[in-house]
Protein backbone atom coordinates (compact mmCIF):
# COMPACT_ATOMS: atom_id res chain seq x y z
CA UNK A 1 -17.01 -5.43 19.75
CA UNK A 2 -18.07 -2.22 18.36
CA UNK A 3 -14.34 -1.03 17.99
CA UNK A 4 -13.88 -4.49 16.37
CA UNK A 5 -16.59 -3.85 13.67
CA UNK A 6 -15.65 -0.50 13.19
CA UNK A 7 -11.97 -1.17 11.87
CA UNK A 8 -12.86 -4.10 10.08
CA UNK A 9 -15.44 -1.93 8.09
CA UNK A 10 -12.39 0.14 7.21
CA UNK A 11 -10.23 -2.69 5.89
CA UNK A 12 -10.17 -2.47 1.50
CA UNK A 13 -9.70 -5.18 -0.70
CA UNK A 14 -5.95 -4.60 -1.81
CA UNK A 15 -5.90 -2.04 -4.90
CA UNK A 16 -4.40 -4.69 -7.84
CA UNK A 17 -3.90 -1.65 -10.18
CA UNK A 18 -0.79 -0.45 -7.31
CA UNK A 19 0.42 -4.25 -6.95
CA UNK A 20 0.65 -4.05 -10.71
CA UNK A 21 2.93 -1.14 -10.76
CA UNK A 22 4.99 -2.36 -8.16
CA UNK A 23 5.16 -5.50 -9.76
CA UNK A 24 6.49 -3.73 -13.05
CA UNK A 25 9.06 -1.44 -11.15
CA UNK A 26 10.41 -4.29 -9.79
CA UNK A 27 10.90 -5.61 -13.12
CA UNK A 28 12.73 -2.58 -14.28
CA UNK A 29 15.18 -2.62 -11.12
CA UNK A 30 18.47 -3.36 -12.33
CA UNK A 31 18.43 -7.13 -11.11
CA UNK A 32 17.18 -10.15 -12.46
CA UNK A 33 13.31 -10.43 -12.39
CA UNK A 34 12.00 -12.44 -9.66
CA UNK A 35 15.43 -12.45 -7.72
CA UNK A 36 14.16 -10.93 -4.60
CA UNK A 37 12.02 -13.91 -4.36
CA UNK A 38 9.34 -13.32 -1.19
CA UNK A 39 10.87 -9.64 -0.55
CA UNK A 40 9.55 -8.70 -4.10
CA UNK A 41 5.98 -10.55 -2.85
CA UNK A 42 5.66 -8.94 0.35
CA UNK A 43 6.11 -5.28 -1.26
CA UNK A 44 3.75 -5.93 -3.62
CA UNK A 45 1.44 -7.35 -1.47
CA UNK A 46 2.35 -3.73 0.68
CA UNK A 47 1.58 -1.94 -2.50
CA UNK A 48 -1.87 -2.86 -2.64
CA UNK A 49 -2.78 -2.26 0.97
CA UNK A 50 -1.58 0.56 1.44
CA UNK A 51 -3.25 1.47 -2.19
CA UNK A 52 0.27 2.98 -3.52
CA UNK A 53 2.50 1.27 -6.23
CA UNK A 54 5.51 2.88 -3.87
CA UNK A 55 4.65 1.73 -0.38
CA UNK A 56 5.47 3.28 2.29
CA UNK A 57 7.85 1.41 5.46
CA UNK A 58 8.25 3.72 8.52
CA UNK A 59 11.71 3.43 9.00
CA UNK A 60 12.30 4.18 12.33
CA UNK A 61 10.62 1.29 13.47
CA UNK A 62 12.25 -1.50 10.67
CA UNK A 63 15.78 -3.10 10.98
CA UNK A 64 16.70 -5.51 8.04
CA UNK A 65 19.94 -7.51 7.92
CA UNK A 66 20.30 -10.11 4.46
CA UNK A 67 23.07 -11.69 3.65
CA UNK A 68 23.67 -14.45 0.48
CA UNK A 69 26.25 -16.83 -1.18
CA UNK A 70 24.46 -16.94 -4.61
CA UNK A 71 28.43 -17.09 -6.32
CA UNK A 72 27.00 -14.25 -8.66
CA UNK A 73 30.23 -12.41 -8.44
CA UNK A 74 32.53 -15.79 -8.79
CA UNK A 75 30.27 -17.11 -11.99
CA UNK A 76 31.16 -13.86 -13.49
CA UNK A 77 27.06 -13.37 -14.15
CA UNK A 78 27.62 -9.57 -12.60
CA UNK A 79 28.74 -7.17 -15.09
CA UNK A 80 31.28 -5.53 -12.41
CA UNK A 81 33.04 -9.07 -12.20
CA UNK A 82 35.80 -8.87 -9.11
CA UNK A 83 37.06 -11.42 -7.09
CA UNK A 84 34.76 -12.93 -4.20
CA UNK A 85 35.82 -12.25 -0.67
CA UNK A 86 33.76 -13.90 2.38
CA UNK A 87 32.92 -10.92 4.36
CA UNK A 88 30.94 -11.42 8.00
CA UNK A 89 27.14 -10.27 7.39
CA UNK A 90 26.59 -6.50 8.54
CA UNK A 91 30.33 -5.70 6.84
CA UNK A 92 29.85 -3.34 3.74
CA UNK A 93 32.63 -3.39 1.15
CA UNK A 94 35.15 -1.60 2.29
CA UNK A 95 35.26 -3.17 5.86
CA UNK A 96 33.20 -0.87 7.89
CA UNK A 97 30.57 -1.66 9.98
CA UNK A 98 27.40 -0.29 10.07
């Protein structure tokens, strides 16, 4: 129980001032603001744990596959507007797999 006490002693309040700055590079991505929906949550929410407006994922221990049919491309809202071609998730442009 010690142990317990211990770590929890350790545990900060998340710093706001990082999830701020996250929050405001996000908005300066080149992307709509917002569009990330909960990804753009959870990494500020990251930000102020780990007390850093860039936080930190240890890669070798992360795999992320996303996919979407928002018709972005086909409603000619991107700015590189090219025809839309259903591609199986985990195929890059180009056709090669990853």
């Amino acid at each position: 129980m010690e142990l317990l006490n211990q770590t929890l002693a350790k545990i900060l309040p998340p710093d706001r001032a990082s999830e701020q700055q996250a929050q405001q590079r996000l908005d300066n991505l080149t992307k709509p603001p917002g569009s990330l929906g909960v990804l753009e949550d959870i990494a500020r929410r990251l930000a102020g744990i780990q007390r850093r407006p860039r936080p930190e994922m240890p890669r070798e221990k992360v795999s992320l596959v996303l996919a979407g049919d928002h018709g972005v491309v086909r409603d000619r809202f991107h700015p590189a507007v090219h025809p839309a071609r259903p591609r199986p998730a985990g195929t890059p442009a180009g056709g090669a797999r990853v």
